[in-house]
N, C-alpha and C. Protein backbone atom coordinates (compact mmCIF):
# COMPACT_ATOMS: atom_id res chain seq x y z
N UNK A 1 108.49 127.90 113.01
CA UNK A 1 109.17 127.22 111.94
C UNK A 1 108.15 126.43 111.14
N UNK A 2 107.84 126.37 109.74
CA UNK A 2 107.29 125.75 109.08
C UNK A 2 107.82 124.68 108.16
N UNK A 3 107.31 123.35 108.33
CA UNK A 3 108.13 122.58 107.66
C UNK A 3 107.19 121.95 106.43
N UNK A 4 107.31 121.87 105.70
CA UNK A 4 106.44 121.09 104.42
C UNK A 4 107.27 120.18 103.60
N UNK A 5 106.77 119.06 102.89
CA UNK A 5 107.15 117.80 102.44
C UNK A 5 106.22 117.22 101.93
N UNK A 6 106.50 115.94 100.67
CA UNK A 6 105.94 115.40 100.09
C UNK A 6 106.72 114.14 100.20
N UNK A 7 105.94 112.89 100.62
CA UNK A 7 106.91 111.56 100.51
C UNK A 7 107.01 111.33 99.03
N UNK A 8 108.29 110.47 98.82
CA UNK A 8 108.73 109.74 97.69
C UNK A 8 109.75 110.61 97.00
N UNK A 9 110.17 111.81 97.64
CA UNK A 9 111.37 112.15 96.90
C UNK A 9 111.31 113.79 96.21
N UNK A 10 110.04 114.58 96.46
CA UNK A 10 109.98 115.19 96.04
C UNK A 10 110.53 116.44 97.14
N UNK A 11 110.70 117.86 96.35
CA UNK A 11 111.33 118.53 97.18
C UNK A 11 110.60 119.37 98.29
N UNK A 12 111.39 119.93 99.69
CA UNK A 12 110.58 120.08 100.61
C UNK A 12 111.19 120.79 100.99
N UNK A 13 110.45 122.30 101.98
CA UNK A 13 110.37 123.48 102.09
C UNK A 13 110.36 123.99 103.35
N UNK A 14 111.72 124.11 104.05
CA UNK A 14 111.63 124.48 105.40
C UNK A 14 111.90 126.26 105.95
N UNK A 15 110.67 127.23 106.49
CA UNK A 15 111.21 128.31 106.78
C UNK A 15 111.68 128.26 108.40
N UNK A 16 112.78 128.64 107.92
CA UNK A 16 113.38 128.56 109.78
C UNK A 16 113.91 130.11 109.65
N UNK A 17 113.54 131.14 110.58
CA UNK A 17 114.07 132.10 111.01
C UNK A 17 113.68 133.04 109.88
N UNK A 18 112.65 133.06 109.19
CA UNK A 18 112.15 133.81 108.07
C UNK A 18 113.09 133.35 106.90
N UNK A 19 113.94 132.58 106.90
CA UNK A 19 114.92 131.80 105.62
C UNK A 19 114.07 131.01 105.33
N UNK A 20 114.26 130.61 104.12
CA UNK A 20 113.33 129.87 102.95
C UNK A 20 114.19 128.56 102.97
N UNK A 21 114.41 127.69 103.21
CA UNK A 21 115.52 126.20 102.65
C UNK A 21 115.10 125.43 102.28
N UNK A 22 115.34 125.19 100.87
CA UNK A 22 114.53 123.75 99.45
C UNK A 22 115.68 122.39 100.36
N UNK A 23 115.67 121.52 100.06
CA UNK A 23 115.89 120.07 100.36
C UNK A 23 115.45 119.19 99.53
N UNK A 24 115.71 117.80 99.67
CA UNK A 24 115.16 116.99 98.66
C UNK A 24 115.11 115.89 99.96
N UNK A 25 114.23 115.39 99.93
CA UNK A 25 114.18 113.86 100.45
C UNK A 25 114.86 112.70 100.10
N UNK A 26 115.40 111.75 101.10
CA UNK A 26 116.56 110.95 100.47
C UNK A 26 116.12 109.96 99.59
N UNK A 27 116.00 110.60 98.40
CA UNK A 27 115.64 109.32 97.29
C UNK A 27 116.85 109.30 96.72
N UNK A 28 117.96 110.14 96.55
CA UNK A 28 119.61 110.01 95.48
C UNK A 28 120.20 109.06 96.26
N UNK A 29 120.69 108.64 95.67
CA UNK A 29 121.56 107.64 96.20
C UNK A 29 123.44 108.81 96.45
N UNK A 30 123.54 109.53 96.06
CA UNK A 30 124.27 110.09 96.20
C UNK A 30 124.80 111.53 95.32
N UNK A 31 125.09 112.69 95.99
CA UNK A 31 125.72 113.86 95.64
C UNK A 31 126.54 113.64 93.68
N UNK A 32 126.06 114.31 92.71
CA UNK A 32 126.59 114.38 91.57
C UNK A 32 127.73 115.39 91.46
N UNK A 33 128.95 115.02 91.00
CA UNK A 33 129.68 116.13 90.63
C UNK A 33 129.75 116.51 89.61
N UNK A 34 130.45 117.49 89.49
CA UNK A 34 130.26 118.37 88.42
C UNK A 34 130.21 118.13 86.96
N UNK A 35 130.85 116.73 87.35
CA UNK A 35 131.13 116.11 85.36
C UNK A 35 129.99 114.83 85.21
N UNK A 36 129.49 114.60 86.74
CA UNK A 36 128.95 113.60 86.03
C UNK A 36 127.46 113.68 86.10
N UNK A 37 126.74 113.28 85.52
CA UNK A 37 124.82 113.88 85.92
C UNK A 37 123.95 112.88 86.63
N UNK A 38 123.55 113.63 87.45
CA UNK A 38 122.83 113.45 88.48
C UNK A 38 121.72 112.10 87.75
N UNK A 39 121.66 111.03 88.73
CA UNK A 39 120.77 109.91 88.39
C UNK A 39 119.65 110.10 89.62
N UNK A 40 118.19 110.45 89.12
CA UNK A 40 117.10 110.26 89.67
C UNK A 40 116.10 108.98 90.04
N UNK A 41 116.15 108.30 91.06
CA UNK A 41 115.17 107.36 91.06
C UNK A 41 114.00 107.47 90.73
N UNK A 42 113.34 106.76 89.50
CA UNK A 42 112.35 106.98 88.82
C UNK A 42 112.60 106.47 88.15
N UNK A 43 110.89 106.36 87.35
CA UNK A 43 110.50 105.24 86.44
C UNK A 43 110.23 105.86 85.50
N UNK A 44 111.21 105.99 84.09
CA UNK A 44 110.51 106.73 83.02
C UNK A 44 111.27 105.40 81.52
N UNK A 45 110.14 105.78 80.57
CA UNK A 45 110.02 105.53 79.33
C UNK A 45 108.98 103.69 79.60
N UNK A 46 109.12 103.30 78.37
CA UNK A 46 107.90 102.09 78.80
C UNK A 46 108.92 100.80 78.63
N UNK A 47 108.48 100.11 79.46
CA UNK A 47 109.67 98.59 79.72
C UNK A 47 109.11 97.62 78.51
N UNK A 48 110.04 96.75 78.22
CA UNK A 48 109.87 95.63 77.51
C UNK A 48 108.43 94.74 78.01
N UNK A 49 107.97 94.24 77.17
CA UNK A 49 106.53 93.48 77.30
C UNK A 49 107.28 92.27 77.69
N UNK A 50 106.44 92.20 79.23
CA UNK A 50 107.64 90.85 80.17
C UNK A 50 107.12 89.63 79.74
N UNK A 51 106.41 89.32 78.53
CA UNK A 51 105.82 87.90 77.76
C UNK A 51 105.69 88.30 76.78
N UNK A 52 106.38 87.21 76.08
CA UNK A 52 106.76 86.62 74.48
C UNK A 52 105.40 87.12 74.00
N UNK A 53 105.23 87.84 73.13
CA UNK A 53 103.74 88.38 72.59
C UNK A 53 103.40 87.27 71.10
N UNK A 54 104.86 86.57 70.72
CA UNK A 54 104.45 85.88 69.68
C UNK A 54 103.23 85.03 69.47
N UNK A 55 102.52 84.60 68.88
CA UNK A 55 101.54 83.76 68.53
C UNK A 55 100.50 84.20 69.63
N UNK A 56 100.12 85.63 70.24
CA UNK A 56 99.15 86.36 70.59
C UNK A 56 98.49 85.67 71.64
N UNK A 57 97.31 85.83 71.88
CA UNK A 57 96.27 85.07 72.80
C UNK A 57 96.80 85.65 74.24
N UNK A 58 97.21 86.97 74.65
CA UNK A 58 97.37 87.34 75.57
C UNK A 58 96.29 87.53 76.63
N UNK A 59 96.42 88.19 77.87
CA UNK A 59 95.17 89.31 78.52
C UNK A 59 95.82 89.43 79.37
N UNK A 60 95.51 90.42 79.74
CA UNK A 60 95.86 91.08 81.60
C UNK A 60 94.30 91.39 81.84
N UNK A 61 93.63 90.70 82.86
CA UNK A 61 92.37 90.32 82.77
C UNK A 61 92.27 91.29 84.63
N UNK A 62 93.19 90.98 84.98
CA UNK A 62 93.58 92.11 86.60
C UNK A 62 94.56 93.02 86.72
N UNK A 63 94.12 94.00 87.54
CA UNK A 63 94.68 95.00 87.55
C UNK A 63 95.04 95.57 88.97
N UNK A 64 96.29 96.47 88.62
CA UNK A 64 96.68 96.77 90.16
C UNK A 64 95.87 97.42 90.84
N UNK A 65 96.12 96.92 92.40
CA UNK A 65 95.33 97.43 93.32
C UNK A 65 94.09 96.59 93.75
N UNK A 66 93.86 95.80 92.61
CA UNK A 66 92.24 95.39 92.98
C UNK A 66 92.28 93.80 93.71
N UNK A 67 91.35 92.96 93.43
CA UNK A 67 91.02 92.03 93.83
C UNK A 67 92.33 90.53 93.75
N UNK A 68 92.74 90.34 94.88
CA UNK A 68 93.82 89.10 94.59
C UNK A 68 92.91 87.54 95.48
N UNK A 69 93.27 86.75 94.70
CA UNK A 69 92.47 85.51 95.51
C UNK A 69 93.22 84.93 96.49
N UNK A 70 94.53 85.81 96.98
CA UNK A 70 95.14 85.61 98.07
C UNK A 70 95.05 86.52 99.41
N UNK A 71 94.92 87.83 98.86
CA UNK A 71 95.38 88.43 99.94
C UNK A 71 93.77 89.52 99.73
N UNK A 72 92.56 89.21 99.11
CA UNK A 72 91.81 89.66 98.96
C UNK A 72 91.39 90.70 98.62
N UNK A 73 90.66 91.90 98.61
CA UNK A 73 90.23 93.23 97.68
C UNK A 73 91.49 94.20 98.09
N UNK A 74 92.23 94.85 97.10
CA UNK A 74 93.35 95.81 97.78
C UNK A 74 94.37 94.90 97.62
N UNK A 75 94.86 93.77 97.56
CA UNK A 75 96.19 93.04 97.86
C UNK A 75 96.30 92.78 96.52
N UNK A 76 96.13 93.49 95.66
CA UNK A 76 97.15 92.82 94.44
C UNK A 76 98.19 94.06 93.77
N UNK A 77 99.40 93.40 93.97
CA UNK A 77 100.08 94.60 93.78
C UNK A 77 100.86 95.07 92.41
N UNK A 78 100.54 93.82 91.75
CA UNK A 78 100.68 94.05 90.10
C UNK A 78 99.68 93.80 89.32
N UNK A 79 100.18 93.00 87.81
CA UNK A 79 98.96 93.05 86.91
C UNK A 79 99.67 91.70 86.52
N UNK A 80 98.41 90.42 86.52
CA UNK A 80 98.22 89.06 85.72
C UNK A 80 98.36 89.27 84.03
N UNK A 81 99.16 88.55 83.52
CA UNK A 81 99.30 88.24 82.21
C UNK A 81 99.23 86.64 81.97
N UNK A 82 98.41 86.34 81.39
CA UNK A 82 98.14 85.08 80.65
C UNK A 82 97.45 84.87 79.28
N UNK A 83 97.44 83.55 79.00
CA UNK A 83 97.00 83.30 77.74
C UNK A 83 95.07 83.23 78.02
N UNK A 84 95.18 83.58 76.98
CA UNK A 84 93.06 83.41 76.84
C UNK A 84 92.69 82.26 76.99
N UNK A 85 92.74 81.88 75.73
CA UNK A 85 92.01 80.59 75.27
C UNK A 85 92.64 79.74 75.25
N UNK A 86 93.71 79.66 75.60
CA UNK A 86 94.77 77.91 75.68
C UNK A 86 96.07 78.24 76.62
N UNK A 87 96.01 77.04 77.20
CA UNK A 87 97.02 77.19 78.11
C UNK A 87 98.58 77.65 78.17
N UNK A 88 99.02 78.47 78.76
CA UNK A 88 100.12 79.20 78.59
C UNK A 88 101.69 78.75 79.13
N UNK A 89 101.48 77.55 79.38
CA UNK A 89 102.45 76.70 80.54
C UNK A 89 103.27 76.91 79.79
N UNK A 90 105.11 77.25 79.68
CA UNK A 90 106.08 77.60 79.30
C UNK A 90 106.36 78.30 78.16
N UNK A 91 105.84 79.11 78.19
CA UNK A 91 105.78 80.61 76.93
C UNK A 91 106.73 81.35 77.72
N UNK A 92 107.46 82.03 77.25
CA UNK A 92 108.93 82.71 77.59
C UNK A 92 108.34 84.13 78.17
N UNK A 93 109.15 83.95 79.19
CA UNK A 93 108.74 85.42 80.20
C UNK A 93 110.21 86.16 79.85
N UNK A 94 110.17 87.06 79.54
CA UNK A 94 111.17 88.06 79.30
C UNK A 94 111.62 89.42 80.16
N UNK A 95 112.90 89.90 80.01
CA UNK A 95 113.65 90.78 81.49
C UNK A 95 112.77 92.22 80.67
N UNK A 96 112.03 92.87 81.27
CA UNK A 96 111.41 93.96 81.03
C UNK A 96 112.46 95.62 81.29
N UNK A 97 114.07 95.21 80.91
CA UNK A 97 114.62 96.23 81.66
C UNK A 97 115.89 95.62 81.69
N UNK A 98 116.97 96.59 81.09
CA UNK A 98 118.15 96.32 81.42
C UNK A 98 118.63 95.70 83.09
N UNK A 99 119.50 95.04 83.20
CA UNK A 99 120.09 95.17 84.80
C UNK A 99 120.49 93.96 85.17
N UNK A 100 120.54 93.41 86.51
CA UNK A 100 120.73 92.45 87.21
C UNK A 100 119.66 91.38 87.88
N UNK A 101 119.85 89.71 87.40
CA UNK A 101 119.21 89.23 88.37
C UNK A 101 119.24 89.06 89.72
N UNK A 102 118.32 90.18 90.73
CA UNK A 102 118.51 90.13 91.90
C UNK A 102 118.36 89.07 92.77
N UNK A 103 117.32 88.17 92.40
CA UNK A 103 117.11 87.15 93.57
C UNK A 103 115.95 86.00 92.61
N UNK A 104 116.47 84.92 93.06
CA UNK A 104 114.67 84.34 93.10
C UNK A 104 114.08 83.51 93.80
N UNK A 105 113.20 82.74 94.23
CA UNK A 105 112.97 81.92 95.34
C UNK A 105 111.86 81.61 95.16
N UNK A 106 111.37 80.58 95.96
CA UNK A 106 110.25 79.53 95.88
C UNK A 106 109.14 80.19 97.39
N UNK A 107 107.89 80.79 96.94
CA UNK A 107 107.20 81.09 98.32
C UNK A 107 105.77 80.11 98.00
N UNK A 108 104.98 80.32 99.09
CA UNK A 108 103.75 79.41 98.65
C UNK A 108 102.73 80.10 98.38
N UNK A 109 102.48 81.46 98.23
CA UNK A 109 101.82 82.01 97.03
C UNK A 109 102.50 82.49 95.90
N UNK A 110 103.57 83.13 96.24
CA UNK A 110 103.92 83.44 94.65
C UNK A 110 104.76 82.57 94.36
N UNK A 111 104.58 81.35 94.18
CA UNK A 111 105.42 79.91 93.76
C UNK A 111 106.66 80.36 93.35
N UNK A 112 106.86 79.93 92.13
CA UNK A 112 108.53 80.31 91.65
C UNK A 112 108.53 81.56 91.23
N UNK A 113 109.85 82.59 91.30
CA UNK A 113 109.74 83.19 91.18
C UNK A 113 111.30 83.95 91.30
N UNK A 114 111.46 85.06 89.98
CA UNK A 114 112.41 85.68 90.08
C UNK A 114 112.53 87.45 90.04
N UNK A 115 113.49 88.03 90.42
CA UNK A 115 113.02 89.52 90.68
C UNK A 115 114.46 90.47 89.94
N UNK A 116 114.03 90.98 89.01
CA UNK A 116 114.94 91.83 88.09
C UNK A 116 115.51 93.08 89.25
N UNK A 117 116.25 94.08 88.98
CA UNK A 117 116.61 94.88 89.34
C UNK A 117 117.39 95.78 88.36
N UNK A 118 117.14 97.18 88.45
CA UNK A 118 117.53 98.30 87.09
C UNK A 118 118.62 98.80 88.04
N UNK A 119 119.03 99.95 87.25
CA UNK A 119 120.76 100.51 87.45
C UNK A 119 120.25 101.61 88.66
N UNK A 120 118.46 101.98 89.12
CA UNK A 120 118.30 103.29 89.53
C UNK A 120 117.70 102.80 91.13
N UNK A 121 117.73 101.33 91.72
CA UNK A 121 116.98 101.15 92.66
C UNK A 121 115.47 100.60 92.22
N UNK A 122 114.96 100.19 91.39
CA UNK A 122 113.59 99.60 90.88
C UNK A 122 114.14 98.35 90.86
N UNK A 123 112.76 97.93 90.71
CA UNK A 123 113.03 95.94 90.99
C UNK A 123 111.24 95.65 90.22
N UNK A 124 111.52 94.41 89.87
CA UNK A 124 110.41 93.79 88.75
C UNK A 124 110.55 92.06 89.51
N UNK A 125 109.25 92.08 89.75
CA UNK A 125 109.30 90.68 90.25
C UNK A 125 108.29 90.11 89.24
N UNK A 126 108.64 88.65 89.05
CA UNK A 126 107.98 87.98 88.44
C UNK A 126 107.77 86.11 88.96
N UNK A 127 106.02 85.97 88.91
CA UNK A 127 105.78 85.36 90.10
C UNK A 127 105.07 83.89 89.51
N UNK A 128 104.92 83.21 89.86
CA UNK A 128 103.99 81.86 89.56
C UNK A 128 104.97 81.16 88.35
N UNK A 129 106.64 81.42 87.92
CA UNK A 129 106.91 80.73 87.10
C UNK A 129 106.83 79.20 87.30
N UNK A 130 106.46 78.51 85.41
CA UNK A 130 107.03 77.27 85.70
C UNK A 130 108.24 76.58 85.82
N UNK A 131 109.04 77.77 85.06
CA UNK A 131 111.01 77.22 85.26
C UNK A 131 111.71 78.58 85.17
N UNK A 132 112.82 78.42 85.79
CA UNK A 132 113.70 79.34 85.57
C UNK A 132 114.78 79.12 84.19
N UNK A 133 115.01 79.92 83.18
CA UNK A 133 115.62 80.13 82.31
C UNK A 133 117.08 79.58 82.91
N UNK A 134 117.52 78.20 83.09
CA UNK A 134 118.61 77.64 83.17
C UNK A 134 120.12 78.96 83.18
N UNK A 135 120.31 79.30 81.82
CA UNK A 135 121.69 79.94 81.59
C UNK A 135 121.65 81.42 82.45
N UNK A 136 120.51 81.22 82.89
CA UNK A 136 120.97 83.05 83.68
C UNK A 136 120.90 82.87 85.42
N UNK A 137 121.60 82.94 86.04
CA UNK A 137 122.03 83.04 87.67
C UNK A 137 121.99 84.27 88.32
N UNK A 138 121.23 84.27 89.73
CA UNK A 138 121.59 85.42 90.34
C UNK A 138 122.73 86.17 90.37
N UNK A 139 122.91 87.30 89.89
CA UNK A 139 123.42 88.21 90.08
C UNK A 139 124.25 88.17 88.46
N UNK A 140 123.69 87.68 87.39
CA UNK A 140 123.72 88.28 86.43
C UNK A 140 123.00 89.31 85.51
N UNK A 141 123.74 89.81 84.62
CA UNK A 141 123.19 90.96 83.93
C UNK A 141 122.17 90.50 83.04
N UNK A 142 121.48 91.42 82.61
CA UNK A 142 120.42 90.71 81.83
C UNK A 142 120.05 91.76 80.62
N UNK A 143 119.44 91.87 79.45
CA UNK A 143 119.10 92.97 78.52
C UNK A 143 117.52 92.42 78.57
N UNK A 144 116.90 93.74 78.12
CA UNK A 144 116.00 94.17 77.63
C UNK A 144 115.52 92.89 76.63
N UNK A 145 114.11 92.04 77.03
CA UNK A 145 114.23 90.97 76.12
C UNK A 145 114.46 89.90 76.40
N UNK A 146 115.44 89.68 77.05
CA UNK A 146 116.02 88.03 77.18
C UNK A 146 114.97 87.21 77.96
N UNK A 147 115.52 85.79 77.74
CA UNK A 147 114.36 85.14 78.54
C UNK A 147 114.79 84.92 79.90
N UNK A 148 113.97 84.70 80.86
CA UNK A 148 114.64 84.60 82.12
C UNK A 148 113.28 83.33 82.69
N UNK A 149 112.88 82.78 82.45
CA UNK A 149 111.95 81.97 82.52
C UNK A 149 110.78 81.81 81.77
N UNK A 150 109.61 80.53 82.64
CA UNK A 150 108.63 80.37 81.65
C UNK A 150 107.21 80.51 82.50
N UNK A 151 106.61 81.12 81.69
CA UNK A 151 105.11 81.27 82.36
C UNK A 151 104.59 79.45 83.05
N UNK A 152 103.88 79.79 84.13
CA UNK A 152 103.33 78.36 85.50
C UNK A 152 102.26 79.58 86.10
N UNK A 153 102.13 77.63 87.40
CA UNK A 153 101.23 78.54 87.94
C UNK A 153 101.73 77.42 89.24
N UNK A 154 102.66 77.60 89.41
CA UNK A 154 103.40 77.28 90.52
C UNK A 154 103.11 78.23 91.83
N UNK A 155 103.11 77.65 93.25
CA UNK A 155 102.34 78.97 93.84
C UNK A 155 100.60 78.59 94.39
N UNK A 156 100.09 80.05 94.87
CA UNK A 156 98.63 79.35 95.30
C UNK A 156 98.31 80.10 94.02
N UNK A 157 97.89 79.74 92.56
CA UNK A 157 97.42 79.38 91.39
C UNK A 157 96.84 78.40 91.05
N UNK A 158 96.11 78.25 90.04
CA UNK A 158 95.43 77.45 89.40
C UNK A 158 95.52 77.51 87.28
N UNK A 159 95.92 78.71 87.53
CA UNK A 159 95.88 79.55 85.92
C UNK A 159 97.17 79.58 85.87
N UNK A 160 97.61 79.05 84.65
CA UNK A 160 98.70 79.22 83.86
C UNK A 160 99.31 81.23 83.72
N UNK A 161 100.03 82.11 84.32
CA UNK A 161 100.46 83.26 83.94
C UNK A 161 101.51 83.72 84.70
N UNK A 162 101.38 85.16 84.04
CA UNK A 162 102.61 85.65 85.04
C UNK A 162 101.90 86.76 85.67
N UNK A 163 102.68 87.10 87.27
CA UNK A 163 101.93 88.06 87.89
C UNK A 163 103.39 88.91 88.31
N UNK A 164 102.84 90.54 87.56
CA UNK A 164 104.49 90.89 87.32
C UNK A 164 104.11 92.64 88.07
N UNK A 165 105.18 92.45 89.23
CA UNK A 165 105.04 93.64 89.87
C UNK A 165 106.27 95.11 89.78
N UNK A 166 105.87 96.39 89.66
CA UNK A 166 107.13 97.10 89.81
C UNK A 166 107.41 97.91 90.58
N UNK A 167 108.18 97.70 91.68
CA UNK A 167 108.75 98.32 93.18
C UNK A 167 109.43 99.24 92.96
N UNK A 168 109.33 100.60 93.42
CA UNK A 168 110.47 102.05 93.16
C UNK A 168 111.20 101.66 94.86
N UNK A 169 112.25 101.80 94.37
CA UNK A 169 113.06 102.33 95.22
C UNK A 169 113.32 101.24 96.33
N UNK A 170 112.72 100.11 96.27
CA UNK A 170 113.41 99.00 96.71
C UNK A 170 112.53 97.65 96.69
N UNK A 171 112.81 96.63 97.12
CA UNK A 171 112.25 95.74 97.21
C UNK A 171 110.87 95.45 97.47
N UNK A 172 110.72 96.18 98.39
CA UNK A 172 109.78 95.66 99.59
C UNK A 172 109.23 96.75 100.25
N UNK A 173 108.32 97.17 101.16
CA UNK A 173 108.28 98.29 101.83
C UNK A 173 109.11 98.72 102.69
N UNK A 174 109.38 97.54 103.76
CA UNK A 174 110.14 97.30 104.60
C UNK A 174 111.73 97.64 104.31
N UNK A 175 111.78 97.88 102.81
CA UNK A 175 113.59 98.27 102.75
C UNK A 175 113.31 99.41 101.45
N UNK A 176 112.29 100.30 102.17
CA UNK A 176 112.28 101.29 101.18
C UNK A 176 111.46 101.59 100.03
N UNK A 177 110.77 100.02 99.61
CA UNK A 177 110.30 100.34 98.28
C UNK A 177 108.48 100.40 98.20
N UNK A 178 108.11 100.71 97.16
CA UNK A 178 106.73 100.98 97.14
C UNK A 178 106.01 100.48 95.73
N UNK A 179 104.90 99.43 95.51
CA UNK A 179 104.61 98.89 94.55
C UNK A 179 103.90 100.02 93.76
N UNK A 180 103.88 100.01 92.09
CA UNK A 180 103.09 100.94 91.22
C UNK A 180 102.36 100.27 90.43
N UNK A 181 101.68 100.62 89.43
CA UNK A 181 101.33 100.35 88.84
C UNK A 181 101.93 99.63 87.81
N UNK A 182 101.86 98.71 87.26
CA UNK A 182 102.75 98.39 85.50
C UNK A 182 101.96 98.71 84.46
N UNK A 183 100.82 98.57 84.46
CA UNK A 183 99.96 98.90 83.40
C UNK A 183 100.39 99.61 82.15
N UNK A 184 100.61 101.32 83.14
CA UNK A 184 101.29 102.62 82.24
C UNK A 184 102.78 102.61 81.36
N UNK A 185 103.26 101.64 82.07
CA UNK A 185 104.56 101.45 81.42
C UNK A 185 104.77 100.43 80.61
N UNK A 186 103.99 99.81 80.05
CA UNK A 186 103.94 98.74 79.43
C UNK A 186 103.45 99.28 78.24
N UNK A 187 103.90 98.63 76.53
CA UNK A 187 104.43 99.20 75.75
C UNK A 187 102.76 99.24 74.53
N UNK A 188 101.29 99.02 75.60
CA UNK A 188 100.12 98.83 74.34
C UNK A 188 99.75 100.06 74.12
N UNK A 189 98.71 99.99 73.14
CA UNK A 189 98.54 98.78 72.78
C UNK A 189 99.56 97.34 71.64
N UNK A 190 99.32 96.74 71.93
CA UNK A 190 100.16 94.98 71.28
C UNK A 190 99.41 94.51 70.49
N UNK A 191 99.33 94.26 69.42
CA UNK A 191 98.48 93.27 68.73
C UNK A 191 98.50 91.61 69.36
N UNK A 192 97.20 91.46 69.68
CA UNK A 192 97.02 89.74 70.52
C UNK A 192 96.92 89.97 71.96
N UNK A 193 97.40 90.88 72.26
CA UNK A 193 97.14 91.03 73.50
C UNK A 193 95.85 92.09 74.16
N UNK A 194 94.87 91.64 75.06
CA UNK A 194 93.77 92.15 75.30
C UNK A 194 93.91 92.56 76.83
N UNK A 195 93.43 93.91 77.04
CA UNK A 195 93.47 94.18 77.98
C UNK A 195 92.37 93.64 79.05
N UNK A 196 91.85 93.08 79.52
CA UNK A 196 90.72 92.89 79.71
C UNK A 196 90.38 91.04 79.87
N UNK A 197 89.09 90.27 80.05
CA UNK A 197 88.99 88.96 79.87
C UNK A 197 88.83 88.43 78.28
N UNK A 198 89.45 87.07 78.34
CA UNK A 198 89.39 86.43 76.81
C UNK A 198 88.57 86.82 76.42
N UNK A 199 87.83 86.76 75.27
CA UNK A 199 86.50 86.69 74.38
C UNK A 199 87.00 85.37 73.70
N UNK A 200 86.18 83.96 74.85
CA UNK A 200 86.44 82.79 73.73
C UNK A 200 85.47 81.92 74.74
């Protein structure tokens, strides 16, 4: 019997008894019928820019995967957004994505902090805020845009930003989910915003 597979959802290929049988790995959340169409977990088209881009002076100066001053080379599992040249302390962090506020909570590296959730199983955390956007409560809906807090550096920080991660398929590892990249889905180039360190 030959069995073949690919983690994360893709389809997989079992010959049992000289029969050929396709499968899918349990990424659906459930069987589509006939009228209604099938919803794939996945990340497609590019999310809202999760900081107010007005009056510019952006950077994402780190990048996923690489160097975190917490959890050291390899432990960073999103991408830093802050201001360059002047401090960024309550500049409006915005919901990058239709959906629900899933949770938020106070840890002692990623200080304040709240975590979006889409209609497909993805989740967007956003980390080191200095306040939470008062009018919006867990387990409300949220659009594309809105504010949901303000850039800090609440947390083991020192720098005013936001450190904004995006999980497929669940939270955490531990309940399924797996961190990606944000980079690609994010909507640059932006005018004011630099990929890279200030020039100042």
């Amino acid at each position: 019997m030959l069995i073949a597979g690919v983690v994360g959802g893709a389809a997989t290929a079992q010959l049992t008894g000289g029969r050929r049988v396709l499968g899918v790995e349990p990424v659906l959340r459930a069987a589509a019928t006939a009228l209604e169409p099938a919803v794939r977990l996945a990340l497609h088209g590019d999310l809202h820019f999760p900081v107010d881009v007005a009056g510019g002076d952006l950077v994402i100066p780190n990048g996923f995967g690489g160097v975190s001053g917490v959890k050291g080379a390899g432990g960073h599992n999103g991408v830093d957004i802050g201001n360059g040249c002047s401090d960024g302390r309550g500049r409006p962090l915005l919901a990058c994505v239709d959906g629900t506020l899933n949770s938020e909570k106070v840890l002692s590296t990623a200080g304040r902090l709240r975590v979006l959730a889409d209609d497909v199983g993805n989740y967007y955390r956003y980390h080191h805020l200095d306040a939470y956007a008062p009018e919006i409560e867990v387990g409300d809906r949220v659009r594309r845009g809105d504010v949901i807090g303000y850039m800090g550096s609440s947390g083991n920080t020192s720098w005013s930003h936001l450190h904004f991660e995006v999980w497929i398929g669940g939270i955490s590892p531990g309940l399924g989910g797996r961190a990606v990249d944000p980079l690609p889905r994010l909507p640059l180039p932006i005018p004011g915003v630099t990929v890279g360190l200030p020039d100042c």
